[in-house]
N, C-alpha and C. Protein backbone atom coordinates (compact mmCIF):
# COMPACT_ATOMS: atom_id res chain seq x y z
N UNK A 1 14.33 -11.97 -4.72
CA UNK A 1 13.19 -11.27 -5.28
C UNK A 1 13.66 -9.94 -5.88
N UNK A 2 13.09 -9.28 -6.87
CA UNK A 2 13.24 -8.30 -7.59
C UNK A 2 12.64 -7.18 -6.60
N UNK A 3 12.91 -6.15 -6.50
CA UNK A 3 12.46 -5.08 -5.81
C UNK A 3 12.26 -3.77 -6.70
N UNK A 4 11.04 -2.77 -6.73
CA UNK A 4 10.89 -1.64 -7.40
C UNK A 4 10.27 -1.11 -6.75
N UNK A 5 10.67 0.67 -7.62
CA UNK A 5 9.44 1.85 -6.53
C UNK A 5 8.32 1.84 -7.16
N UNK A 6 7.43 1.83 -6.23
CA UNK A 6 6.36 1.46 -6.52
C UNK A 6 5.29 2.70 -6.51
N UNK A 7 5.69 3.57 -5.84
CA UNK A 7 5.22 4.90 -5.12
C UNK A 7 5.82 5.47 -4.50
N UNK A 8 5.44 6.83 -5.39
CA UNK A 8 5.97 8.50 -4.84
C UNK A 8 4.67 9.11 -4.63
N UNK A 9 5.21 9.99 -3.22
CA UNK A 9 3.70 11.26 -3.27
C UNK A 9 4.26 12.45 -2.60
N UNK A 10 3.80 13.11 -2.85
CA UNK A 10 4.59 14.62 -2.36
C UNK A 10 3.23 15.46 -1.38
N UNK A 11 3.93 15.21 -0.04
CA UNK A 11 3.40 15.62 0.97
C UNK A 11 2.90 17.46 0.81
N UNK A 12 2.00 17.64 1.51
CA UNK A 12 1.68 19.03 1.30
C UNK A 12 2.87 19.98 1.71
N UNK A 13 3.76 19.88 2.33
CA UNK A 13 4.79 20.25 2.56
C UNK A 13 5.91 20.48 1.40
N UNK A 14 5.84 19.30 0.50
CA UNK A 14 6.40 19.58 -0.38
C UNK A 14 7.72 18.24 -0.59
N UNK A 15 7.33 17.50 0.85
CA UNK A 15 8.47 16.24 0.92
C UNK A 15 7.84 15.26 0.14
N UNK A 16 8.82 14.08 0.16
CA UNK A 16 8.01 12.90 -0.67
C UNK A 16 8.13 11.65 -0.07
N UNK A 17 7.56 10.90 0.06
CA UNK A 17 7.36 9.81 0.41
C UNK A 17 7.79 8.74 -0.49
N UNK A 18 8.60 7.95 -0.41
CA UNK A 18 9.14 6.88 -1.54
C UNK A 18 8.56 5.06 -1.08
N UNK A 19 7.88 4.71 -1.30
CA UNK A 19 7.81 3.08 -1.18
C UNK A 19 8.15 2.28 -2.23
N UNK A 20 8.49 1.28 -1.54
CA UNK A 20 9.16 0.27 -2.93
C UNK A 20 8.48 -1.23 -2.70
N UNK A 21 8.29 -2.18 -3.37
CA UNK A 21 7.39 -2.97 -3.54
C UNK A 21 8.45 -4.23 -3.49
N UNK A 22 8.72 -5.44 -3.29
CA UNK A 22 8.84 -6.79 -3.90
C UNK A 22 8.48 -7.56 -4.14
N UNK A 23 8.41 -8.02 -5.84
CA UNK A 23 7.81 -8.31 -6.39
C UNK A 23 8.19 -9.86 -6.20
N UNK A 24 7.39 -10.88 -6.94
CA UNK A 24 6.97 -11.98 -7.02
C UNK A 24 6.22 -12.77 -5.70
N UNK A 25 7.28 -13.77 -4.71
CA UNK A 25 6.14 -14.38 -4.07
C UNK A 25 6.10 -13.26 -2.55
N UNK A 26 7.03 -12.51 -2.62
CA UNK A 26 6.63 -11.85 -1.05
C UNK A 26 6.35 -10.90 -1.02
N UNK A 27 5.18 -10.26 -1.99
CA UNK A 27 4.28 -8.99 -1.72
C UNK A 27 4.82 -8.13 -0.50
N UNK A 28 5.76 -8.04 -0.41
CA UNK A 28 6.04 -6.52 0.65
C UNK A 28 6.25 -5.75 0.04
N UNK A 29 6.28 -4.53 1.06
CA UNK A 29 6.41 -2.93 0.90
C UNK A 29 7.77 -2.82 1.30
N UNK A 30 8.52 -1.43 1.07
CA UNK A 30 9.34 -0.99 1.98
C UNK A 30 9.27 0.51 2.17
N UNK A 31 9.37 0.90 3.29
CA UNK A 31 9.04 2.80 3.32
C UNK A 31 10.14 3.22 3.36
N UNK A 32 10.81 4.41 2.80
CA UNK A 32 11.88 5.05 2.72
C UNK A 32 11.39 6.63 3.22
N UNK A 33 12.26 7.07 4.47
CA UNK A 33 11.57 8.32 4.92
C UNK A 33 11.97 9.90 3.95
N UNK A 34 11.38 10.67 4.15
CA UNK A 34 12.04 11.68 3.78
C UNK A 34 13.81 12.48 3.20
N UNK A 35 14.10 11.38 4.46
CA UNK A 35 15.88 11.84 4.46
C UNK A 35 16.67 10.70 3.83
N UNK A 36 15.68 10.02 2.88
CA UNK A 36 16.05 8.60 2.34
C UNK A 36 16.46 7.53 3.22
N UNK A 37 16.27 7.66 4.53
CA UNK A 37 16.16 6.66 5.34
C UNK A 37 15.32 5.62 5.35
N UNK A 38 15.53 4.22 5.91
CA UNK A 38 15.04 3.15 5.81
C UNK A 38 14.08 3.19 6.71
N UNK A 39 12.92 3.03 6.96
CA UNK A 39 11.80 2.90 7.86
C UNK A 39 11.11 1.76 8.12
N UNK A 40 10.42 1.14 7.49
CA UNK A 40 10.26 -0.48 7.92
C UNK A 40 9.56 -1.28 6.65
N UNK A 41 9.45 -2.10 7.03
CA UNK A 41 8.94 -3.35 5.53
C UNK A 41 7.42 -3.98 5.68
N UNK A 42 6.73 -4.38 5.32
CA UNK A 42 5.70 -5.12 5.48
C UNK A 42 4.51 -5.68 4.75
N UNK A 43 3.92 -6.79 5.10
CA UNK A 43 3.44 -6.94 4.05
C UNK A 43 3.60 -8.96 4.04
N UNK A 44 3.10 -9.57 3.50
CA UNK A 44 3.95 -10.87 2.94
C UNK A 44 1.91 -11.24 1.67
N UNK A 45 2.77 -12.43 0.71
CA UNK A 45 1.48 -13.11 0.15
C UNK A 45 0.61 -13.88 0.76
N UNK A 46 -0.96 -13.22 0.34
CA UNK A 46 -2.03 -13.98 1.23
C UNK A 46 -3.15 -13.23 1.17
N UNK A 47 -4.29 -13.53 2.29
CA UNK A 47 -5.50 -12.61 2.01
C UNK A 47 -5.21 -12.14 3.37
N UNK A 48 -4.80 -11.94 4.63
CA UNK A 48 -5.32 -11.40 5.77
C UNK A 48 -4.94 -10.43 5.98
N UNK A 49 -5.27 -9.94 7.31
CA UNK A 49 -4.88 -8.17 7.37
C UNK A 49 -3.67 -7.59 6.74
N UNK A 50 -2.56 -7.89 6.84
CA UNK A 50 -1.04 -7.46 6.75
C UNK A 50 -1.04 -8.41 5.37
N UNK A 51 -1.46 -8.88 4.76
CA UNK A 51 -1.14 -9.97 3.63
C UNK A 51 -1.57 -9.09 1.70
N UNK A 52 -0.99 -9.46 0.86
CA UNK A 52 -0.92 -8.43 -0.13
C UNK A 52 -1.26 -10.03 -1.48
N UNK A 53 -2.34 -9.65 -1.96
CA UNK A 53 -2.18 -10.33 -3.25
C UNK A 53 -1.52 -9.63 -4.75
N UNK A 54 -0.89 -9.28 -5.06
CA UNK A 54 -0.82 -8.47 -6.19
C UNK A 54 -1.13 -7.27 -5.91
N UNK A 55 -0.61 -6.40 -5.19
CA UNK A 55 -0.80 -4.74 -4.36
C UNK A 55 -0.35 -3.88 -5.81
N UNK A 56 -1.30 -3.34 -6.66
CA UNK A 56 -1.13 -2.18 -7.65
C UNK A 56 -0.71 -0.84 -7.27
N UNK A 57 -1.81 -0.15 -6.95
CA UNK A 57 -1.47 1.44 -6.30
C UNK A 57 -1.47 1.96 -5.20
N UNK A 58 -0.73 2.81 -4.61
CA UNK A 58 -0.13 3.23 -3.53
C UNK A 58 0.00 4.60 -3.45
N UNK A 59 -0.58 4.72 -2.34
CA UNK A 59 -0.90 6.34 -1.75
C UNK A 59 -0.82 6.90 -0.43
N UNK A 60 -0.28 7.98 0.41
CA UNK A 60 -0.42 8.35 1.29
C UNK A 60 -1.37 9.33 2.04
N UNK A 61 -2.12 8.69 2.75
CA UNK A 61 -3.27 9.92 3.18
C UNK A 61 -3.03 11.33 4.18
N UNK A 62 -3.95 11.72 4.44
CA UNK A 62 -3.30 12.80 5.60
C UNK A 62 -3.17 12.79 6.88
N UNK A 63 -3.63 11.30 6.95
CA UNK A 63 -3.17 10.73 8.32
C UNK A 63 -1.81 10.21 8.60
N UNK A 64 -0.83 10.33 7.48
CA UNK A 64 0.04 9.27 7.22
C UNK A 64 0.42 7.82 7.19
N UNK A 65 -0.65 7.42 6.62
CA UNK A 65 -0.89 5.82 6.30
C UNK A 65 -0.99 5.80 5.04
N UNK A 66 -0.47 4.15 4.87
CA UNK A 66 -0.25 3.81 3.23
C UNK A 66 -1.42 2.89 2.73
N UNK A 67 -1.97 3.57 1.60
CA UNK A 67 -3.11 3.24 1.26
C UNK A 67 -2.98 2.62 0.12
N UNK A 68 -3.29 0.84 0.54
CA UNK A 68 -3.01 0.21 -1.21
C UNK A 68 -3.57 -0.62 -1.77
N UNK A 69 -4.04 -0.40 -3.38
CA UNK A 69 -4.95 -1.28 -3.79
C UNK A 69 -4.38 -2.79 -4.14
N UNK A 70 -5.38 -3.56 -3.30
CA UNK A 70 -4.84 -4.75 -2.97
C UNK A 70 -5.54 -5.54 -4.27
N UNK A 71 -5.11 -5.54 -5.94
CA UNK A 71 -5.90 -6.21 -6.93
C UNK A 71 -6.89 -7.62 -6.32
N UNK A 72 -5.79 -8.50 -6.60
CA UNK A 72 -6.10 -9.99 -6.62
C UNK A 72 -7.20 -10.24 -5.30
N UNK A 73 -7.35 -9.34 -3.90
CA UNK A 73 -7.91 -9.87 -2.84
C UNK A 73 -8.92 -8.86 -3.29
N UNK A 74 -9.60 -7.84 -4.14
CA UNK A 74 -10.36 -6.98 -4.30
C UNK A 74 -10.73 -6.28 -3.25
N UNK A 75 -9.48 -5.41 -2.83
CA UNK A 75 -9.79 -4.58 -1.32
C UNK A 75 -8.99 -3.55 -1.72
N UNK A 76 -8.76 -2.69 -0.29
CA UNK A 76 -8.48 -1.57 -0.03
C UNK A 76 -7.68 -1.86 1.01
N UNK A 77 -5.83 -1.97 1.39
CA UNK A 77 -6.08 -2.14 2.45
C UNK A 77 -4.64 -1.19 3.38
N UNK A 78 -5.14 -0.23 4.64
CA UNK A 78 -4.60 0.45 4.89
C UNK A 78 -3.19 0.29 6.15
N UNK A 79 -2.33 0.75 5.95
CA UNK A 79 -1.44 0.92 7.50
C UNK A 79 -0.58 1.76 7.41
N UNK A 80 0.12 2.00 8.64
CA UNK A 80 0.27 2.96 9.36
C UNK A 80 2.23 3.02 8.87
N UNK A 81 2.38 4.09 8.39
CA UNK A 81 4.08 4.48 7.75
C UNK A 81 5.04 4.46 8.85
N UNK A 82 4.34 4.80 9.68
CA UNK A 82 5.73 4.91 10.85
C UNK A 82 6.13 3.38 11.01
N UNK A 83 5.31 2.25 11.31
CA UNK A 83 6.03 1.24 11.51
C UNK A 83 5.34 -0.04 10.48
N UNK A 84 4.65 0.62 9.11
CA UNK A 84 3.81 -1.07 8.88
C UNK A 84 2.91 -1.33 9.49
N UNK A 85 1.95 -1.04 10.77
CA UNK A 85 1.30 -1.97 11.71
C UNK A 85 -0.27 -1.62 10.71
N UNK A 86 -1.05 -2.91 10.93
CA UNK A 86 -2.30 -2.76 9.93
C UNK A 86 -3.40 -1.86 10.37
N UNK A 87 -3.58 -0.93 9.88
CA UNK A 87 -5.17 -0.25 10.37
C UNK A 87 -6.35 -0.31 9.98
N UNK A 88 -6.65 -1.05 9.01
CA UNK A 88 -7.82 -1.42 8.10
C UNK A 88 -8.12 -2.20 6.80
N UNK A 89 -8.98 -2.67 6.51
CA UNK A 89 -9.06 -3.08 5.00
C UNK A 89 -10.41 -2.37 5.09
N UNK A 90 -10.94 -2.39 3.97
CA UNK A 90 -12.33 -2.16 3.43
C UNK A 90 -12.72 -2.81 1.91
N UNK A 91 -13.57 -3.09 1.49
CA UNK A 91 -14.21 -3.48 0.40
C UNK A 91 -14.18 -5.09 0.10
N UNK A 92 -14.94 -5.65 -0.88
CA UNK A 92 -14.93 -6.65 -1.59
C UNK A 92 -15.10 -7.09 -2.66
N UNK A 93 -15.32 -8.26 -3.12
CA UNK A 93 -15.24 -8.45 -4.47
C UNK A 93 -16.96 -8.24 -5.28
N UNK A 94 -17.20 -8.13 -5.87
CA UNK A 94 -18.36 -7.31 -6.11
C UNK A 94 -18.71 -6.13 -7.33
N UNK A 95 -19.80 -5.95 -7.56
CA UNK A 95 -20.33 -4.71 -8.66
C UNK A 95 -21.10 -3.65 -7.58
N UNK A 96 -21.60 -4.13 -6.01
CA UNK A 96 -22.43 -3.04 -5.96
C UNK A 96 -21.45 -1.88 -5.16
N UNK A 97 -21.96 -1.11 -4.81
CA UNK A 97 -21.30 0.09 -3.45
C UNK A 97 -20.62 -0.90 -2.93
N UNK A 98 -19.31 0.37 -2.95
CA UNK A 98 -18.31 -0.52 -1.59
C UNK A 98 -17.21 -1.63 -2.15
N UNK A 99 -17.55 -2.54 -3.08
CA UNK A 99 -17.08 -3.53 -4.05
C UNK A 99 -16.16 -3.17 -5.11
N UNK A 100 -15.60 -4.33 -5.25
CA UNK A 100 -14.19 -3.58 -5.96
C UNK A 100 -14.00 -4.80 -7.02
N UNK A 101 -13.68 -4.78 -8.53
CA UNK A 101 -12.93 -5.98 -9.51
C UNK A 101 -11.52 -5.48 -9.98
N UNK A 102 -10.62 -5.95 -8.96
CA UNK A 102 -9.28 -5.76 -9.15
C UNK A 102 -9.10 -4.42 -9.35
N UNK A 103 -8.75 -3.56 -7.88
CA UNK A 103 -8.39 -2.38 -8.23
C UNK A 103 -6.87 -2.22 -8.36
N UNK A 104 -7.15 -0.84 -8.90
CA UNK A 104 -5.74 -0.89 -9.81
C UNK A 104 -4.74 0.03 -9.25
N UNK A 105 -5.69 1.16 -9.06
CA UNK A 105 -4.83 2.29 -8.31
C UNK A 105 -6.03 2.76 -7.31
N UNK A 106 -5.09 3.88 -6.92
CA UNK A 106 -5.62 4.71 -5.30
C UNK A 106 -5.39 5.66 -5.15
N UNK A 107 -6.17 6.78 -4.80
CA UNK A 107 -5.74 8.00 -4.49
C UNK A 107 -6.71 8.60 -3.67
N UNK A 108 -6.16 9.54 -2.05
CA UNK A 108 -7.03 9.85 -1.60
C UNK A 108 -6.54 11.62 -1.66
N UNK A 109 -7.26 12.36 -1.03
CA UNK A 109 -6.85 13.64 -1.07
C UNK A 109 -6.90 14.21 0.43
């Protein structure tokens, strides 16, 4: 599989956060820490918690979780940087509140 960065964000501190994506059938992540260290992977193709259809944009909140728009499954779906482990999805496919048609990117503040 082809691998790219997929996302940078620059912590209020002033550090950055690097994730990298692989592309085609195994939708994972990979986190790279601060000191360009390797941190963990996650992710595979599918709809369930930990599962990524076509993952567009990528963001880190101030909780330190990676926040990413999951296109193809029309969600939101969140976890945790230190190790990958899943903490949430939210949204669906839809026009009203809450509903999402293939989001693209993400950004929280």
């Amino acid at each position: 599989s082809t691998q790219s960065t997929w996302g940078v964000h620059r912590k209020t501190d002033g550090s950055l956060n690097n994730m990298w994506r692989s592309l085609f059938r195994d939708m994972k992540f990979g986190v790279v820490s601060d000191e360009a260290a390797f941190v963990c992977t996650f992710g595979s193709q599918g709809c369930g918690d930990r599962n990524f259809n076509w993952p567009m944009g990528v963001c880190v909140d101030g909780d330190n979780h990676i926040v990413v728009a999951d296109r193809d499954n029309n969600r939101i779906v969140v976890v945790a940087r230190r190790d990958g482990s899943f903490v949430r999805t939210f949204g669906s496919e839809g026009a009203a509140h809450g509903h999402f048609n293939m989001p693209y990117g993400v950004c929280v503040n």
